[in-house]
C-alpha atoms as a PDB file:
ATOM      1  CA  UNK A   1     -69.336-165.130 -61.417  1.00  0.00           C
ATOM      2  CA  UNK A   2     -66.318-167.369 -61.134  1.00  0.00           C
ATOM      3  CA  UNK A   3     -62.910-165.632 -59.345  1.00  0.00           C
ATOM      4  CA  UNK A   4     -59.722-166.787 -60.274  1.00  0.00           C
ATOM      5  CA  UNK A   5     -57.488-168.301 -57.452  1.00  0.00           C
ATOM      6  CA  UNK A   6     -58.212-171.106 -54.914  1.00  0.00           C
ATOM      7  CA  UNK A   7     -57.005-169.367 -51.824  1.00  0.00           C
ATOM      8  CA  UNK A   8     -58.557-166.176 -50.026  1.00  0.00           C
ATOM      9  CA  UNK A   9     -57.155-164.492 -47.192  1.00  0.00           C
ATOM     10  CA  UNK A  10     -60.304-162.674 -45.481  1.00  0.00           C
ATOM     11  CA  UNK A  11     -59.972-159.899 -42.859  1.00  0.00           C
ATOM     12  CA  UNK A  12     -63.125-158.930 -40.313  1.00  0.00           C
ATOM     13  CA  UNK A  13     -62.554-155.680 -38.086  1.00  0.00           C
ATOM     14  CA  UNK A  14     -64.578-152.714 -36.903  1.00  0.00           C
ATOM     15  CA  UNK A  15     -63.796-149.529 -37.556  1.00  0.00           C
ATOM     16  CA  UNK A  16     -65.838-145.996 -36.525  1.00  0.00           C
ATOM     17  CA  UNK A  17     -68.307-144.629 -38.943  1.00  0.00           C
ATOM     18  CA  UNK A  18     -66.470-141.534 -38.992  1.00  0.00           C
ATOM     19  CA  UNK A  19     -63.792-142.772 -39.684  1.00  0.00           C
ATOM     20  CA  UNK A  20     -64.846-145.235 -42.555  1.00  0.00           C
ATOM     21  CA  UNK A  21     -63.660-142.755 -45.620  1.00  0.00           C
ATOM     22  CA  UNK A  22     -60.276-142.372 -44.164  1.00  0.00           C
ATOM     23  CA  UNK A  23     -60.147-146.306 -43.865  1.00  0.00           C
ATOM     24  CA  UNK A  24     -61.324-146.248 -47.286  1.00  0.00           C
ATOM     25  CA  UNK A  25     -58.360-144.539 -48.452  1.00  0.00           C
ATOM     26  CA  UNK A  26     -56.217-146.758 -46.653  1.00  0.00           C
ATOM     27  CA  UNK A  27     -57.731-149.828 -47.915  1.00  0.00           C
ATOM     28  CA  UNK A  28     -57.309-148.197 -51.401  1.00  0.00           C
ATOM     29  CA  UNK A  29     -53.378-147.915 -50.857  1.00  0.00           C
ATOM     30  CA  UNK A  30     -53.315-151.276 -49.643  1.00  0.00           C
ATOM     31  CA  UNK A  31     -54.914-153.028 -52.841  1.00  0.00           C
ATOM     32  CA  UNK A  32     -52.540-151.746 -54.970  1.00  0.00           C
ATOM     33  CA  UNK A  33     -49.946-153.023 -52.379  1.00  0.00           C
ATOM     34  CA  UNK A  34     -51.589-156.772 -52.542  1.00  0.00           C
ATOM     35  CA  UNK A  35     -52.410-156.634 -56.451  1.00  0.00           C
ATOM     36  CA  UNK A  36     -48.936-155.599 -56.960  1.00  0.00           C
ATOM     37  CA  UNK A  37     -47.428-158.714 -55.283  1.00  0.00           C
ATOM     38  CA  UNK A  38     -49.633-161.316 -56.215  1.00  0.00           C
ATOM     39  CA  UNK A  39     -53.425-160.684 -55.392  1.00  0.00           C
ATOM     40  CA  UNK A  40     -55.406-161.315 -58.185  1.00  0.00           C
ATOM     41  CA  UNK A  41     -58.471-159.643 -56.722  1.00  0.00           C
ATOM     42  CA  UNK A  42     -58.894-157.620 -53.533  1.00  0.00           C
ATOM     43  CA  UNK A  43     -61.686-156.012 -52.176  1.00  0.00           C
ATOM     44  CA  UNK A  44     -62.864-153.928 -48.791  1.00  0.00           C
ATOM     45  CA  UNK A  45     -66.661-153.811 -48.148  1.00  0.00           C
ATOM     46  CA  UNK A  46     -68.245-152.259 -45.698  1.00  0.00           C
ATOM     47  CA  UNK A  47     -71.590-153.426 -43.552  1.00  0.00           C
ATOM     48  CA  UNK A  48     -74.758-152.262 -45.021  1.00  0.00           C
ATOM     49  CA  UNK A  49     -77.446-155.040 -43.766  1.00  0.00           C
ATOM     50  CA  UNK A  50     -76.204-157.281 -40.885  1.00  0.00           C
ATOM     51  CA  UNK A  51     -79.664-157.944 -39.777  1.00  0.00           C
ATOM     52  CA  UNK A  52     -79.902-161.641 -38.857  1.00  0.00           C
ATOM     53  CA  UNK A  53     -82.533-163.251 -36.316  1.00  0.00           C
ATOM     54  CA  UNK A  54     -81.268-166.471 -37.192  1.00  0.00           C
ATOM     55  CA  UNK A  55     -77.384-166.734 -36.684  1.00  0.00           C
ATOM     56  CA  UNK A  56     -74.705-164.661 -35.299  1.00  0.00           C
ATOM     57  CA  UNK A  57     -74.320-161.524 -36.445  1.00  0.00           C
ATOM     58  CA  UNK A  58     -71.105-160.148 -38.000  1.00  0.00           C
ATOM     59  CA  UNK A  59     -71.625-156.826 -35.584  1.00  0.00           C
ATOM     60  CA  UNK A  60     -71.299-159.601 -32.390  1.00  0.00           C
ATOM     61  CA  UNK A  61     -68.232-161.730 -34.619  1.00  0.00           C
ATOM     62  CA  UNK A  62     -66.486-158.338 -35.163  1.00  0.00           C
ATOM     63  CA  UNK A  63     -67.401-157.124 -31.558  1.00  0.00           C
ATOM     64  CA  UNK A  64     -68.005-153.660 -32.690  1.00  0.00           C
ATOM     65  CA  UNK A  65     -68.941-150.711 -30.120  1.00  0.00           C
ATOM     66  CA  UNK A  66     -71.748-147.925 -30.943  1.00  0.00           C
ATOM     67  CA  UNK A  67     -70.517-145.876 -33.828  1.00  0.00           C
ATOM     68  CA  UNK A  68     -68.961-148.209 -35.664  1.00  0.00           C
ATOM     69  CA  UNK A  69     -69.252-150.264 -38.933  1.00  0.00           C
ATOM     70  CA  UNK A  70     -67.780-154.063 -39.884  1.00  0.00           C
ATOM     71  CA  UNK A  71     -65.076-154.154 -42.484  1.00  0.00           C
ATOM     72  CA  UNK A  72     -65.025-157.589 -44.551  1.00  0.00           C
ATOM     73  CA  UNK A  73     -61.958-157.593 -46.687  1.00  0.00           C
ATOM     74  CA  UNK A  74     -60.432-160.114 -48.915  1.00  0.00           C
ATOM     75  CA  UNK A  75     -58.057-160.596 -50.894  1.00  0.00           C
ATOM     76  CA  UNK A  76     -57.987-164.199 -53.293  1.00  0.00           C
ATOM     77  CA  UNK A  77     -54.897-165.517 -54.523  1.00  0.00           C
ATOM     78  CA  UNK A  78     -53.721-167.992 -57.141  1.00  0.00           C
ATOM     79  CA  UNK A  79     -53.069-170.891 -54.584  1.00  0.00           C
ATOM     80  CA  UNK A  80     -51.573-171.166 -51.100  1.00  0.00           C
ATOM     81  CA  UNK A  81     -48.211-170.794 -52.190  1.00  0.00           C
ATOM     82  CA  UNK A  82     -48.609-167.732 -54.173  1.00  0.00           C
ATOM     83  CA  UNK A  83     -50.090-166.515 -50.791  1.00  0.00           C
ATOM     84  CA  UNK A  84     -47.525-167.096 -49.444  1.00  0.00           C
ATOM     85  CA  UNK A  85     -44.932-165.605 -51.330  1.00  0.00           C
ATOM     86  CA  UNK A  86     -47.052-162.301 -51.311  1.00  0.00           C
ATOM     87  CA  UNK A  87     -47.438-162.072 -48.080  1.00  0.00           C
ATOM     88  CA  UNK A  88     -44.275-162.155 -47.042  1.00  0.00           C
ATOM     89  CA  UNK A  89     -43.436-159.138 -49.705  1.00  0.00           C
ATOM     90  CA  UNK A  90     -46.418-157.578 -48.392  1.00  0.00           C
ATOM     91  CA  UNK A  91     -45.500-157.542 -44.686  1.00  0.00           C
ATOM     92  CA  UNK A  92     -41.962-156.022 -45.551  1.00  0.00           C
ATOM     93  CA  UNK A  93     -43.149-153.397 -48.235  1.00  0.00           C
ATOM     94  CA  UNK A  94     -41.903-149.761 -47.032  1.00  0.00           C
ATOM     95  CA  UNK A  95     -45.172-148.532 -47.832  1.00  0.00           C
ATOM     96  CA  UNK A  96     -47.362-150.796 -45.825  1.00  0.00           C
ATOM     97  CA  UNK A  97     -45.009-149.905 -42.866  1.00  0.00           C
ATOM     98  CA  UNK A  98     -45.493-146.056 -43.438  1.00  0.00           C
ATOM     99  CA  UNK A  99     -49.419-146.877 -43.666  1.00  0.00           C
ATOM    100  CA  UNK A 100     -48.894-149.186 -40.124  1.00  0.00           C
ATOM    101  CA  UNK A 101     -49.037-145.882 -37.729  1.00  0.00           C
ATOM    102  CA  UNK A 102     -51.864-144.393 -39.884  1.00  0.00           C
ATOM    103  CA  UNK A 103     -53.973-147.539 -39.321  1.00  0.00           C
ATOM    104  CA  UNK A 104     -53.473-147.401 -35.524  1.00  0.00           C
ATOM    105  CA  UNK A 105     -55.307-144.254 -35.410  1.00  0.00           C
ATOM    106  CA  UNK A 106     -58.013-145.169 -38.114  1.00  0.00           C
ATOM    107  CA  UNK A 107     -58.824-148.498 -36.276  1.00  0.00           C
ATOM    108  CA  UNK A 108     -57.339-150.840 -33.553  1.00  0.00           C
ATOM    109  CA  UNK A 109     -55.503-153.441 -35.506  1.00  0.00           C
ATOM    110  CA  UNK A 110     -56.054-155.871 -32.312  1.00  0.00           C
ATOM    111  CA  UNK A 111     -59.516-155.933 -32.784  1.00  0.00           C
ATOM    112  CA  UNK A 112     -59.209-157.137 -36.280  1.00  0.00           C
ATOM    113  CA  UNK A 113     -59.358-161.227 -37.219  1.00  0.00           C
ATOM    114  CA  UNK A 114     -57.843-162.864 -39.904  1.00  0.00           C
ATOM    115  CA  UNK A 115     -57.361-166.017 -41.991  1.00  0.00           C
ATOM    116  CA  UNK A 116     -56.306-167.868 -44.899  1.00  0.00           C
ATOM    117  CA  UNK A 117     -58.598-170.042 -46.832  1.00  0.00           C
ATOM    118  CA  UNK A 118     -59.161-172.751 -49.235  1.00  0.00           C
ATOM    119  CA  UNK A 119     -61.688-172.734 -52.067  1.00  0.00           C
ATOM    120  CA  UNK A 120     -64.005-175.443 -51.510  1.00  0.00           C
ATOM    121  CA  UNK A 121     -67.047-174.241 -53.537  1.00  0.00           C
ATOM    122  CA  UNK A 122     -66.307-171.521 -56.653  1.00  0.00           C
ATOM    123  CA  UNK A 123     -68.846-171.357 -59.107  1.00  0.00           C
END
């Protein structure tokens, strides 16, 4: 399946089992945050096989701890500048601020990566 959009901004971060349906809740709030200013598909996803003999794993990328489970989250875009003119609504939305002190207790934000991307291959 084909997405729309030739720019992705992809977040990686580990967050405790237990605490994964909280986080899911959060994540939900923030999709409608993203598709409201500009995403034109977001997702969460959390690890279910990261089983690899071959390559690093995302467990040792993410840097998790015992008990907890990788987050992959993305979030494509119509181009780089439409990014970019989300994200900057994004970061000042009230309601990604009031969701800022919930996250700190769900997971710890400085643990989490994240990038902007190019399409280079979208078939």
């Amino acid at each position: 399946m084909k997405l729309p959009g030739t720019y992705l901004d992809g977040f990686l971060l580990p967050v405790p089992t237990p605490k994964l349906e909280e986080y899911r809740q959060l994540a939900q709030q923030a999709a409608a945050i993203w598709i409201e200013h500009g995403a034109l598909h977001y997702m969460e996803t959390a690890a279910d096989d990261l089983s690899t003999e071959f390559c690093r794993s995302f467990t040792t990328a993410a840097d998790t701890k015992e008990g907890e489970t990788v987050v992959f989250a993305f979030a494509i875009f119509a181009d780089r500048a439409a990014r970019d003119a989300a994200n900057a609504k994004i970061m000042t939305d009230e309601r990604l601020k009031a969701a800022c002190p919930v996250s700190n207790s769900i997971f710890d934000c400085k643990r989490m990566a994240f990038g902007g991307f190019k399409a280079i291959v979208n078939e």
